[in-house]
PDB file of N, CA and C in Angstrom:
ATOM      1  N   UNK A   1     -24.491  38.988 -16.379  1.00  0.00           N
ATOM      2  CA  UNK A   1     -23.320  38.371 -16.965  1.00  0.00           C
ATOM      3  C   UNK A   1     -22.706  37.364 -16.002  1.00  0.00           C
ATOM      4  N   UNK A   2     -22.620  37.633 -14.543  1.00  0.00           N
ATOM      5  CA  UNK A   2     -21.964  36.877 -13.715  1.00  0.00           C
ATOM      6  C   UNK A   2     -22.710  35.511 -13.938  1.00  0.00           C
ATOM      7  N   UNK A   3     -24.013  35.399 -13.937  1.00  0.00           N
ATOM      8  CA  UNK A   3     -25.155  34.340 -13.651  1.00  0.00           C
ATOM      9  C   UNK A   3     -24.803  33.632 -14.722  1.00  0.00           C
ATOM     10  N   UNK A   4     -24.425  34.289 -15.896  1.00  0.00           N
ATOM     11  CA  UNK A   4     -24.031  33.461 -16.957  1.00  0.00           C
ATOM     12  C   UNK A   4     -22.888  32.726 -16.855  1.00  0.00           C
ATOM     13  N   UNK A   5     -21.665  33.074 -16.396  1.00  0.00           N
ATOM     14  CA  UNK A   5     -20.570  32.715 -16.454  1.00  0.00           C
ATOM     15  C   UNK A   5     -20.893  31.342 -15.281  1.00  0.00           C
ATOM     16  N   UNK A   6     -21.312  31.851 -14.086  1.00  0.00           N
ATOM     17  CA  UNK A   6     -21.590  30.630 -12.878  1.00  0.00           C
ATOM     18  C   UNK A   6     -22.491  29.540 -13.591  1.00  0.00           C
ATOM     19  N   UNK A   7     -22.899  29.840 -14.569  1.00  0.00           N
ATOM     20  CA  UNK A   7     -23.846  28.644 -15.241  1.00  0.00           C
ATOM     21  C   UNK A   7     -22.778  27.539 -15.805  1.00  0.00           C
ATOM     22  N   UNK A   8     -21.911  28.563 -16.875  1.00  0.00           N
ATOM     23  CA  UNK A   8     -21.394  27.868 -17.625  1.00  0.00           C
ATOM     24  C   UNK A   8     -20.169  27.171 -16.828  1.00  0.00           C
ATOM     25  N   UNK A   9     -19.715  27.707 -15.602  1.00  0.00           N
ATOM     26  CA  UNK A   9     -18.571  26.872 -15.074  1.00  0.00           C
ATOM     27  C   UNK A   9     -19.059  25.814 -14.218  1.00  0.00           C
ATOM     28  N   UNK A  10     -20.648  26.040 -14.218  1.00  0.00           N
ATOM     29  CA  UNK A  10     -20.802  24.695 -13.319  1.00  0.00           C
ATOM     30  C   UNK A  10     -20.970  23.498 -14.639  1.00  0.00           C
ATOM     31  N   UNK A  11     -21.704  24.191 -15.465  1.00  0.00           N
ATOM     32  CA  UNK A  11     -22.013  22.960 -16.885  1.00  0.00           C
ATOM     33  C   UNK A  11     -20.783  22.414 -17.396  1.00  0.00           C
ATOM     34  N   UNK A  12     -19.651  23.481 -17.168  1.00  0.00           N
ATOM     35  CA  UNK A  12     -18.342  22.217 -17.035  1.00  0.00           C
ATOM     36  C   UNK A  12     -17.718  21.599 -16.659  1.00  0.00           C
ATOM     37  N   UNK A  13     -17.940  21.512 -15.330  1.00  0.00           N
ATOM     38  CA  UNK A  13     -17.658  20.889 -14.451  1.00  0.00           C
ATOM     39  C   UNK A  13     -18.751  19.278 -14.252  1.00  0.00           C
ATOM     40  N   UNK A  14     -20.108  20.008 -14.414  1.00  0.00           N
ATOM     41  CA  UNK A  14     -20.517  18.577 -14.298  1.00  0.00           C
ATOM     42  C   UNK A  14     -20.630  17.795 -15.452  1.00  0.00           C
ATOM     43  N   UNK A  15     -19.997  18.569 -16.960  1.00  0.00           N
ATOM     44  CA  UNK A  15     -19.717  17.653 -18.064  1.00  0.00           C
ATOM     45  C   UNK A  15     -18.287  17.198 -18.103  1.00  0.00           C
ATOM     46  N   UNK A  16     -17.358  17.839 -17.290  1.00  0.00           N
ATOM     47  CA  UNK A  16     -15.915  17.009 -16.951  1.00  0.00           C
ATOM     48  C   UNK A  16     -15.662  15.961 -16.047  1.00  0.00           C
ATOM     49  N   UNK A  17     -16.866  16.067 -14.973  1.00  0.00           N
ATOM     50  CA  UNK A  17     -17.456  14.454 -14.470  1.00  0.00           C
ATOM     51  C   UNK A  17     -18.582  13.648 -14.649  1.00  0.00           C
ATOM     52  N   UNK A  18     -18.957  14.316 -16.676  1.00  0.00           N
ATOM     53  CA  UNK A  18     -19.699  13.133 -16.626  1.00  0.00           C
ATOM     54  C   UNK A  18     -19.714  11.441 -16.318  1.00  0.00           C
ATOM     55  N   UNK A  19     -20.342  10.929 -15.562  1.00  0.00           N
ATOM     56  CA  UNK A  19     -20.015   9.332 -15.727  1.00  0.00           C
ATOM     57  C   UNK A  19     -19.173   8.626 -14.142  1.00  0.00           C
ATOM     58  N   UNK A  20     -19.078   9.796 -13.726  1.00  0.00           N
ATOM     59  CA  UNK A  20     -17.745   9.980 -12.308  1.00  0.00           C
ATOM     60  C   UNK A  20     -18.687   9.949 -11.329  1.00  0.00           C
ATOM     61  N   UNK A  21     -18.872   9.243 -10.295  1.00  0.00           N
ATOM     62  CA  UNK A  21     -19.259   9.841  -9.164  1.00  0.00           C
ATOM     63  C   UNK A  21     -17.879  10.724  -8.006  1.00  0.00           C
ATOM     64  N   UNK A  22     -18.512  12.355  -7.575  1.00  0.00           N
ATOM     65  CA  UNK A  22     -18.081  13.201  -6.759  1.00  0.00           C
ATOM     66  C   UNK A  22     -18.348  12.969  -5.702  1.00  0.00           C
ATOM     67  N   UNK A  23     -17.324  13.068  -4.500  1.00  0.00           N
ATOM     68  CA  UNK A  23     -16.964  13.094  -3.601  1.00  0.00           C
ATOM     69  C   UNK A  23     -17.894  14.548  -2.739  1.00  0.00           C
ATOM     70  N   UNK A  24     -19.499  14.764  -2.060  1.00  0.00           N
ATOM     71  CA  UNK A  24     -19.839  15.940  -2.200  1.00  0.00           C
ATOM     72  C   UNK A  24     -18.977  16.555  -1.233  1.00  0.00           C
ATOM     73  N   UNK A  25     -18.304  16.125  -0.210  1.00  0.00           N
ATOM     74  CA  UNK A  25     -17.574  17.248   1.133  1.00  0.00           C
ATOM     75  C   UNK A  25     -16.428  17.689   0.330  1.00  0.00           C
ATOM     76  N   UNK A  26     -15.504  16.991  -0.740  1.00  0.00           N
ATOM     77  CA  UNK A  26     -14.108  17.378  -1.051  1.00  0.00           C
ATOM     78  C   UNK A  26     -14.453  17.718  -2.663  1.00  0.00           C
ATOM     79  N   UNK A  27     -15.394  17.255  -3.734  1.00  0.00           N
ATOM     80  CA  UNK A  27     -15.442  17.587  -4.871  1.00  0.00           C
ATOM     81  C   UNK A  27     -14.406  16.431  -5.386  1.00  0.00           C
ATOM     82  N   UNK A  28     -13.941  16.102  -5.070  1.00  0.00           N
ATOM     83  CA  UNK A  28     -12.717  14.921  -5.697  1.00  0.00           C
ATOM     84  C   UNK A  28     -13.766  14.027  -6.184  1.00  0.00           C
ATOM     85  N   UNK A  29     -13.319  13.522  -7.539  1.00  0.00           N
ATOM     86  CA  UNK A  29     -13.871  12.273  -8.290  1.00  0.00           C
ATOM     87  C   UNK A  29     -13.682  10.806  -7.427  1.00  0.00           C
ATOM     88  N   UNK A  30     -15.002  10.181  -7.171  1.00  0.00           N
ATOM     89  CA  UNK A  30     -14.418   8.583  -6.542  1.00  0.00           C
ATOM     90  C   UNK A  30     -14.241   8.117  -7.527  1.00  0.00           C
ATOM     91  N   UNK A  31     -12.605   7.512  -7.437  1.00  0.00           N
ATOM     92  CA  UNK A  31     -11.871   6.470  -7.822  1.00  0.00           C
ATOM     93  C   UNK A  31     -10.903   6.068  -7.039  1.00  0.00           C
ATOM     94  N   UNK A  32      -9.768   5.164  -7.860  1.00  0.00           N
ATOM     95  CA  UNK A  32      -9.291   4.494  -7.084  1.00  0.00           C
ATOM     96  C   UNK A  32      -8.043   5.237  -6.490  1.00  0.00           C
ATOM     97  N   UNK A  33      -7.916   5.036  -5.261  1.00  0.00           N
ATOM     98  CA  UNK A  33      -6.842   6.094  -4.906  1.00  0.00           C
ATOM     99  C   UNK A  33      -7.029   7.776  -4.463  1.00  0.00           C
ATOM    100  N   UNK A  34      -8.352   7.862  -4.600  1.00  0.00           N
ATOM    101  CA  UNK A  34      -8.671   9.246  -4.172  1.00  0.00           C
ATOM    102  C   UNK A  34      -8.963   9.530  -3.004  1.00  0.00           C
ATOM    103  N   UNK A  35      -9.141   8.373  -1.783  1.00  0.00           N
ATOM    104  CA  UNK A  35      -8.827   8.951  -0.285  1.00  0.00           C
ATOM    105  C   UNK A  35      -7.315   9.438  -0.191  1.00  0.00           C
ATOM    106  N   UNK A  36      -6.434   8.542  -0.678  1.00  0.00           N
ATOM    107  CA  UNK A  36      -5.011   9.202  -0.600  1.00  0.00           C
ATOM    108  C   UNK A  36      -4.692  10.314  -0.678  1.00  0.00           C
ATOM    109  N   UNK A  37      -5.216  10.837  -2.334  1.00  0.00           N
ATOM    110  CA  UNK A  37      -5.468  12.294  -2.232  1.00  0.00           C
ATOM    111  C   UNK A  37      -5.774  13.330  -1.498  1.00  0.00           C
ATOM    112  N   UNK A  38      -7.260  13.018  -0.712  1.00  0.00           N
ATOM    113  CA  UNK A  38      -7.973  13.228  -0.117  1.00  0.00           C
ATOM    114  C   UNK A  38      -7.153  13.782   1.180  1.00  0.00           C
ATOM    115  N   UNK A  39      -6.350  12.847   1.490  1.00  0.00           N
ATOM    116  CA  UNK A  39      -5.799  12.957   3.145  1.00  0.00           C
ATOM    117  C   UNK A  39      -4.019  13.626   2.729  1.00  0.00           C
ATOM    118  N   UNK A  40      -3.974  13.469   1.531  1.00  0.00           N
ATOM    119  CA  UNK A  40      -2.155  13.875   1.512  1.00  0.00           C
ATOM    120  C   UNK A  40      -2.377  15.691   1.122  1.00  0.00           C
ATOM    121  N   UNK A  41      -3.893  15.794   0.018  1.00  0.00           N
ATOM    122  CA  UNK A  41      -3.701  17.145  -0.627  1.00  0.00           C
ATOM    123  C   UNK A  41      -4.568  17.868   0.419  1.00  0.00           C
ATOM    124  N   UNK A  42      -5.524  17.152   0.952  1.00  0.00           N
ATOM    125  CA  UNK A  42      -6.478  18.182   1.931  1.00  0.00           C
ATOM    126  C   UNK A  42      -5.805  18.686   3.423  1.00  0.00           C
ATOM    127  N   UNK A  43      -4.793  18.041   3.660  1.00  0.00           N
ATOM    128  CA  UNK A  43      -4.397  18.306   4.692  1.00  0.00           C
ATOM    129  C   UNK A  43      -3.425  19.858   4.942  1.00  0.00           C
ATOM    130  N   UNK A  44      -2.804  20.094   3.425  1.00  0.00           N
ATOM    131  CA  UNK A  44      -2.927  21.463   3.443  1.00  0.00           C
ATOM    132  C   UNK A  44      -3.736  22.586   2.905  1.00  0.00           C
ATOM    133  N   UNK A  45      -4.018  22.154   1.430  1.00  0.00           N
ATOM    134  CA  UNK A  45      -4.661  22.887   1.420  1.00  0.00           C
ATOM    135  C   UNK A  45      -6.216  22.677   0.779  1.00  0.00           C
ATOM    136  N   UNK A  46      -6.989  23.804   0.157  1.00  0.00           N
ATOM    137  CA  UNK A  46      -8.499  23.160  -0.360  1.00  0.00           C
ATOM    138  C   UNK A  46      -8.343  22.530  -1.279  1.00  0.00           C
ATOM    139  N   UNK A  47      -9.359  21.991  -1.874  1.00  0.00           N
ATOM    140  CA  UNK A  47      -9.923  20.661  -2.509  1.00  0.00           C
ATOM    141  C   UNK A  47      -9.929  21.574  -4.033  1.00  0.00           C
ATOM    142  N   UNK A  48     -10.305  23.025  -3.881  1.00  0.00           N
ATOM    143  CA  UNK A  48     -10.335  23.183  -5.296  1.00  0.00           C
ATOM    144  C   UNK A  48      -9.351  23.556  -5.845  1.00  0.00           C
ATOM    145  N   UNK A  49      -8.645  23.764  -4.889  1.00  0.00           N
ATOM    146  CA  UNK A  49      -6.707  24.244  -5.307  1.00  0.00           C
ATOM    147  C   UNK A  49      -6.643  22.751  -6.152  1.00  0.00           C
ATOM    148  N   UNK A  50      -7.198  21.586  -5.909  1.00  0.00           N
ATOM    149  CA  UNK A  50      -6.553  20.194  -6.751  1.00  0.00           C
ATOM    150  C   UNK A  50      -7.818  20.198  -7.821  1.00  0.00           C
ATOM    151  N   UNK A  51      -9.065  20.344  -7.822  1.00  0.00           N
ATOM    152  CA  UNK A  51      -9.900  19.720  -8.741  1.00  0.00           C
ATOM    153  C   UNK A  51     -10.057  21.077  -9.963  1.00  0.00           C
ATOM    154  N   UNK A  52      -9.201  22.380  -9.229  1.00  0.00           N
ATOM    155  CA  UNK A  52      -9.252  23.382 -10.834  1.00  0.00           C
ATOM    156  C   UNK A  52      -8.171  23.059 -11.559  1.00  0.00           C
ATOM    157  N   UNK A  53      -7.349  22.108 -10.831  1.00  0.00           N
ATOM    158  CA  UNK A  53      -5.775  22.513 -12.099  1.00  0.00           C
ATOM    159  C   UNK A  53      -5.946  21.298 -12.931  1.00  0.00           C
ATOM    160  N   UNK A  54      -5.542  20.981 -14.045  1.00  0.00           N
ATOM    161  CA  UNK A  54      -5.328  19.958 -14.885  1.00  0.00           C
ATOM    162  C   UNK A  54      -4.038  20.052 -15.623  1.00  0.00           C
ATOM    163  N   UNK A  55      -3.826  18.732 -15.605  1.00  0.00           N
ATOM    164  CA  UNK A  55      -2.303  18.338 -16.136  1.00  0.00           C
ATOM    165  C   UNK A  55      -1.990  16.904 -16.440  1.00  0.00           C
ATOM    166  N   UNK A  56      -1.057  16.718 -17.179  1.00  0.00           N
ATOM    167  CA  UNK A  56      -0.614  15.145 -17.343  1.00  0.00           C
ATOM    168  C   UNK A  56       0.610  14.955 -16.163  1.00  0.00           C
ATOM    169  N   UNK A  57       1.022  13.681 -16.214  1.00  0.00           N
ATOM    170  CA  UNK A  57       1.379  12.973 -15.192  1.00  0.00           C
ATOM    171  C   UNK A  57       2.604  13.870 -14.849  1.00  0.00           C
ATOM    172  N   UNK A  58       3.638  14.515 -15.772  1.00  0.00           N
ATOM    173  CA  UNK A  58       4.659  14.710 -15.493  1.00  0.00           C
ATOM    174  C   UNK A  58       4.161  16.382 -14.957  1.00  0.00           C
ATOM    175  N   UNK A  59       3.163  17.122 -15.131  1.00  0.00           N
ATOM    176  CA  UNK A  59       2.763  18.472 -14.271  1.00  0.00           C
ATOM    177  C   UNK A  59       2.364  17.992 -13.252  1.00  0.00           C
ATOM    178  N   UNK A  60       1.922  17.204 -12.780  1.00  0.00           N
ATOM    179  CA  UNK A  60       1.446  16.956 -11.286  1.00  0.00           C
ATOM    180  C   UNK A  60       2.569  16.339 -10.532  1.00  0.00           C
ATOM    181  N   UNK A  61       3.628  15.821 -10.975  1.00  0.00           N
ATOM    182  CA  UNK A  61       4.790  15.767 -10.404  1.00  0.00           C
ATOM    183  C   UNK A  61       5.580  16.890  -9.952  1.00  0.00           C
ATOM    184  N   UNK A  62       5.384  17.818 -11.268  1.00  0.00           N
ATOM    185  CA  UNK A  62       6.617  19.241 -11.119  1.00  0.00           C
ATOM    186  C   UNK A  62       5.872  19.931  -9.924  1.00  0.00           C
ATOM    187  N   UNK A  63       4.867  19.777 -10.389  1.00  0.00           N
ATOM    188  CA  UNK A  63       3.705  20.330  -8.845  1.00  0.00           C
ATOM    189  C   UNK A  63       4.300  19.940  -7.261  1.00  0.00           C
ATOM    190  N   UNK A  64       4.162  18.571  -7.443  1.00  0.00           N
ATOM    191  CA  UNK A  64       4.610  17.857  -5.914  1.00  0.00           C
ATOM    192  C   UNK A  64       5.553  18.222  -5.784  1.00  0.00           C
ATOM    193  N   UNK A  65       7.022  18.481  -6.918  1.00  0.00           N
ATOM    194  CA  UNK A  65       8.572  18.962  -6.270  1.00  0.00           C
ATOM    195  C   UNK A  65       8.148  20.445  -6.564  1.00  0.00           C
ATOM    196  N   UNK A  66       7.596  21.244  -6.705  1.00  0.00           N
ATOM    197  CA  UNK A  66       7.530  22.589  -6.385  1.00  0.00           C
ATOM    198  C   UNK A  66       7.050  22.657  -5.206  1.00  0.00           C
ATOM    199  N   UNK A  67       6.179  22.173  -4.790  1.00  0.00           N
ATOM    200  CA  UNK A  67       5.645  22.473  -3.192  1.00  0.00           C
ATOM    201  C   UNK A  67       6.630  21.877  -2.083  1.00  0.00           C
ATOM    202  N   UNK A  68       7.728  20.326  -2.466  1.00  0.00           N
ATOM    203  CA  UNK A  68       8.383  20.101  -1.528  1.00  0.00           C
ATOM    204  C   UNK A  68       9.703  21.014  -1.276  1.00  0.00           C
ATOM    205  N   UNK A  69       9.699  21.791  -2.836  1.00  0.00           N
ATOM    206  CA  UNK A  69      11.006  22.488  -2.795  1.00  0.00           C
ATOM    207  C   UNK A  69      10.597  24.076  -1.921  1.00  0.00           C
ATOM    208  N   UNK A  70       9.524  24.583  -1.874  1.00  0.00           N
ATOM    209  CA  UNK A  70       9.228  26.118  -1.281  1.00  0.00           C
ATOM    210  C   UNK A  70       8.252  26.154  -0.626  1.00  0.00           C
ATOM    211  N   UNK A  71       7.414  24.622  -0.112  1.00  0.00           N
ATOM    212  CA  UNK A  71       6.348  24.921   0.163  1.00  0.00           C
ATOM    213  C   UNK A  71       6.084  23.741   1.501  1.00  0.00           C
ATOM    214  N   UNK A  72       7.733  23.528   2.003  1.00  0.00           N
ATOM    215  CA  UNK A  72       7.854  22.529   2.880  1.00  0.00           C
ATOM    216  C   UNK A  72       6.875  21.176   3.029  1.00  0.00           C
ATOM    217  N   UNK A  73       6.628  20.738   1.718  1.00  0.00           N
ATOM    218  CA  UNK A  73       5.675  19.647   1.634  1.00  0.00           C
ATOM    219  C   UNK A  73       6.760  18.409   1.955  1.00  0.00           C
ATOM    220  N   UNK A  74       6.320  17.424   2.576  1.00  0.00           N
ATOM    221  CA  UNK A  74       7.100  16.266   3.289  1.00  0.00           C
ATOM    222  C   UNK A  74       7.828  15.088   2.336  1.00  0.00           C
ATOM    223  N   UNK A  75       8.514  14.724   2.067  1.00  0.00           N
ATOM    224  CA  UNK A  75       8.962  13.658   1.218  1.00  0.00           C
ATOM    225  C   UNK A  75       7.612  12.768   1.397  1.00  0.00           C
ATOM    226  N   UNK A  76       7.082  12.284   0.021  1.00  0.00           N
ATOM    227  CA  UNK A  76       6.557  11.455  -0.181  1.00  0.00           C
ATOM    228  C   UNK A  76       7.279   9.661  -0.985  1.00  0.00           C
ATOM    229  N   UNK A  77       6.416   8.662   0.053  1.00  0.00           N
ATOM    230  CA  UNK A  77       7.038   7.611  -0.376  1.00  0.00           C
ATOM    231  C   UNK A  77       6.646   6.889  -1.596  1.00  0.00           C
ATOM    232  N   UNK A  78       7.721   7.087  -2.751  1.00  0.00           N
ATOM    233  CA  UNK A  78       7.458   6.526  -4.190  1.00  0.00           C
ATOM    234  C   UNK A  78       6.104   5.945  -4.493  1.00  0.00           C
ATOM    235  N   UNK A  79       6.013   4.383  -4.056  1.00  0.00           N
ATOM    236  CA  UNK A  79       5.067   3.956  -4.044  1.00  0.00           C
ATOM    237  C   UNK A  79       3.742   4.771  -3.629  1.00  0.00           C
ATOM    238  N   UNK A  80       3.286   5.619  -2.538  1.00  0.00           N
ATOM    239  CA  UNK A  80       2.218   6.411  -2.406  1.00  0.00           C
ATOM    240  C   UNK A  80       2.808   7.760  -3.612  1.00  0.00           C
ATOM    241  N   UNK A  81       2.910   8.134  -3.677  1.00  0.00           N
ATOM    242  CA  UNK A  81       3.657   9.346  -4.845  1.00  0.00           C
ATOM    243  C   UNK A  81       3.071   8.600  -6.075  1.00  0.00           C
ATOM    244  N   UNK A  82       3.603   7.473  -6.461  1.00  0.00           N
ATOM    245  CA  UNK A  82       2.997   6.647  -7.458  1.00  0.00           C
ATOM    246  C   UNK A  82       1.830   7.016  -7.963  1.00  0.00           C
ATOM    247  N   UNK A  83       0.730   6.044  -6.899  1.00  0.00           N
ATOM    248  CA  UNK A  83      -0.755   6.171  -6.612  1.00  0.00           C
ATOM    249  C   UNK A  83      -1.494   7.396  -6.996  1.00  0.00           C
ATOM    250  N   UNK A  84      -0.927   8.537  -5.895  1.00  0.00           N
ATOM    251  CA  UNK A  84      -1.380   9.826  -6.044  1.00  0.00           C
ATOM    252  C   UNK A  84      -1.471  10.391  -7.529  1.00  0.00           C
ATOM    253  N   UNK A  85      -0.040  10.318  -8.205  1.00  0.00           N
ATOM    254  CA  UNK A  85       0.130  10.822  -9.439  1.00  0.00           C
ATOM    255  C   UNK A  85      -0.807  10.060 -10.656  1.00  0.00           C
ATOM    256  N   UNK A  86      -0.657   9.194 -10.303  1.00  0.00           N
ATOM    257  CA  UNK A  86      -1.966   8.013 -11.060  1.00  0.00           C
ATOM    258  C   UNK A  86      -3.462   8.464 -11.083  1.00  0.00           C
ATOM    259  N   UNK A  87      -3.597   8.927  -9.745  1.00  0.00           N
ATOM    260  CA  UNK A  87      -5.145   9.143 -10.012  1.00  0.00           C
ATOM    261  C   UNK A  87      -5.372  10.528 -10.575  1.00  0.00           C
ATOM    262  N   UNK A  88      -4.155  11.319  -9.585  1.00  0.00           N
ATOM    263  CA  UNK A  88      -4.078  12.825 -10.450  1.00  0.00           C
ATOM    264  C   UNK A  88      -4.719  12.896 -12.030  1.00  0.00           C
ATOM    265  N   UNK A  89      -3.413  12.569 -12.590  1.00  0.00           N
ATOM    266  CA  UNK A  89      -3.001  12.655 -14.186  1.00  0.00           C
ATOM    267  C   UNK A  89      -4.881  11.362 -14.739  1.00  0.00           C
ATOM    268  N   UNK A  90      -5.388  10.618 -14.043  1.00  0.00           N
ATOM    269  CA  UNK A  90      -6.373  10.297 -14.567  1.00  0.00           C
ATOM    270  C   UNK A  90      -7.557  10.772 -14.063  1.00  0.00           C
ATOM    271  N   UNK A  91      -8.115  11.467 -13.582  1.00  0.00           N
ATOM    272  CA  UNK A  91      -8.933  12.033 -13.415  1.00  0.00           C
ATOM    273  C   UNK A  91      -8.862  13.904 -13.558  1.00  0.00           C
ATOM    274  N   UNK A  92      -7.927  14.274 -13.269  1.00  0.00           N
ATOM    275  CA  UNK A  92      -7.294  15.711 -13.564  1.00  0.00           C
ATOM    276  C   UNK A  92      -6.391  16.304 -14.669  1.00  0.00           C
ATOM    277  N   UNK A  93      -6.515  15.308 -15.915  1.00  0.00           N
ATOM    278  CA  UNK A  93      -5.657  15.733 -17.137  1.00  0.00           C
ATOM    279  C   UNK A  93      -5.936  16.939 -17.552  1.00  0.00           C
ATOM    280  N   UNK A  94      -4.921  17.127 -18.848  1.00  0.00           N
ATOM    281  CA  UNK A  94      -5.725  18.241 -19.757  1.00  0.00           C
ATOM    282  C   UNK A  94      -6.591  18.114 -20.158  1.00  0.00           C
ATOM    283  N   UNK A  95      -7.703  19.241 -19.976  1.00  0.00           N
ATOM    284  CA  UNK A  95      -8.927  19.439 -20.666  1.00  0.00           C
ATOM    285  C   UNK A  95      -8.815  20.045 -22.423  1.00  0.00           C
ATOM    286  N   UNK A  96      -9.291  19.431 -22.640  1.00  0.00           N
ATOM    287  CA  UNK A  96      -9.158  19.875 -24.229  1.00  0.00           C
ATOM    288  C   UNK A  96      -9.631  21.044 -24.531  1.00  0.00           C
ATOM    289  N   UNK A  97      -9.082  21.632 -25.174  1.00  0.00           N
ATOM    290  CA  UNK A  97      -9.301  23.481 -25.439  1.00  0.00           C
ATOM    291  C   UNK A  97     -10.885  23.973 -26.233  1.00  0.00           C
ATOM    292  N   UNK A  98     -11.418  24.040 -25.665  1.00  0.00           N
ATOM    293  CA  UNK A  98     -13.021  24.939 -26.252  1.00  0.00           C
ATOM    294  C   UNK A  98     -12.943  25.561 -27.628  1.00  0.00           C
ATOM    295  N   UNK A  99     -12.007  25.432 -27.718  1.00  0.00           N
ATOM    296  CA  UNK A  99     -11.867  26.229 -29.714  1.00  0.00           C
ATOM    297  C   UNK A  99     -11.411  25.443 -30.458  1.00  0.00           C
ATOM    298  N   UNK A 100     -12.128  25.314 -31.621  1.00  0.00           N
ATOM    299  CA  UNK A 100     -12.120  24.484 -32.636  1.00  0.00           C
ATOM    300  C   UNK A 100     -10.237  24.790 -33.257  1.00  0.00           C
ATOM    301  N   UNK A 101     -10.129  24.186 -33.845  1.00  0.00           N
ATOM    302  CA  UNK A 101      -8.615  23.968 -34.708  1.00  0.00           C
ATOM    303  C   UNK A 101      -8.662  25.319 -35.509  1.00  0.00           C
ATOM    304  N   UNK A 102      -7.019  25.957 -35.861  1.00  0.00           N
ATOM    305  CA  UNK A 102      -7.890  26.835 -36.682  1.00  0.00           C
ATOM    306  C   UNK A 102      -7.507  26.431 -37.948  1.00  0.00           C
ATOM    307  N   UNK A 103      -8.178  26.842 -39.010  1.00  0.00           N
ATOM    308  CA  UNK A 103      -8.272  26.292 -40.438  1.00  0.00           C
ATOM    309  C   UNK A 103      -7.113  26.716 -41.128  1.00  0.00           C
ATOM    310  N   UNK A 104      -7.036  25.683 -41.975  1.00  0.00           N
ATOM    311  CA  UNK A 104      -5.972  25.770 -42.764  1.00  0.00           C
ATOM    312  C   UNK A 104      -5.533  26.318 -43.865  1.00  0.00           C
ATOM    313  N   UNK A 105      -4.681  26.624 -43.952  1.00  0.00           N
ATOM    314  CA  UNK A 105      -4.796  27.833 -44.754  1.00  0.00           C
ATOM    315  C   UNK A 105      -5.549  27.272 -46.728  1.00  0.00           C
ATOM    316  N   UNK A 106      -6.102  26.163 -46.802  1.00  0.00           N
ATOM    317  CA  UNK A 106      -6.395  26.197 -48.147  1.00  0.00           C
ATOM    318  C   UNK A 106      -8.016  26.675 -47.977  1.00  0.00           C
ATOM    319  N   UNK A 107      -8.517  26.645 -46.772  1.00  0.00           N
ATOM    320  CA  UNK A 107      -9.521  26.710 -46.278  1.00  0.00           C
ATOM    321  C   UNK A 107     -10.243  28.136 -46.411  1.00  0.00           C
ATOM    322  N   UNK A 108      -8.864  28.856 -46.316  1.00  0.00           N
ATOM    323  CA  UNK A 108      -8.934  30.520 -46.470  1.00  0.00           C
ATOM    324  C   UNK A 108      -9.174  31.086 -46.966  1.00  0.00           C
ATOM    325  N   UNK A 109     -10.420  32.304 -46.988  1.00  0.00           N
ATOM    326  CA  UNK A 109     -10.885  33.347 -47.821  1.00  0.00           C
ATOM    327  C   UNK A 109      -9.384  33.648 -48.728  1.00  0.00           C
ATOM    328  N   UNK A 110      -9.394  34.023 -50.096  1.00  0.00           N
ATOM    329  CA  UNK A 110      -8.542  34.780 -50.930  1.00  0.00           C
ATOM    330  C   UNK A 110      -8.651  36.159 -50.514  1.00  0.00           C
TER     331      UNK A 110
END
């Protein structure tokens, strides 16, 4: 069962960067702005603490003021904050949910 599961989390991973070239030492997607990342998020902590979470622009913000608020992370300057959140929210969005919609109710057995 494990072998199965390690299959399937790598097959999503390398179908969530299809088209992307990876970064192999950090796992980070190359694009634009991802040394920034690289040097602002790796410097505390790992690489997969950033490439498992997904979120839109305004969770990767609440992120950055949760860590500056309890997690003594350093004021970041707008403009780099900018950048960061940019590549975040585009390369690390929500992943779309594995289960189909569920049907509607005209759709429904009687």
């Amino acid at each position: 069962m494990r072998r199965w599961f390690a299959l399937f989390l790598l097959m999503s991973s390398l179908t969530a960067h299809a088209g992307s070239q990876v970064d192999e030492a950090t796992g980070l997607i190359i694009d634009e702005h991802w040394e920034l990342v690289m040097g602002m998020c790796g410097s505390c902590h790992s690489y997969k603490l950033v490439t498992s979470q997904r979120g839109d622009r305004k969770y990767w913000l609440k992120t950055i003021r949760w860590m500056q608020a309890s997690q003594n992370l350093w004021p970041i300057p707008p403009a780099i904050e900018s950048q960061i959140l940019d590549y975040l929210a585009k390369n690390y969005s929500e992943a779309p949910s594995g289960r189909r919609p569920a049907l509607s109710p005209e759709l429904m057995p009687d």
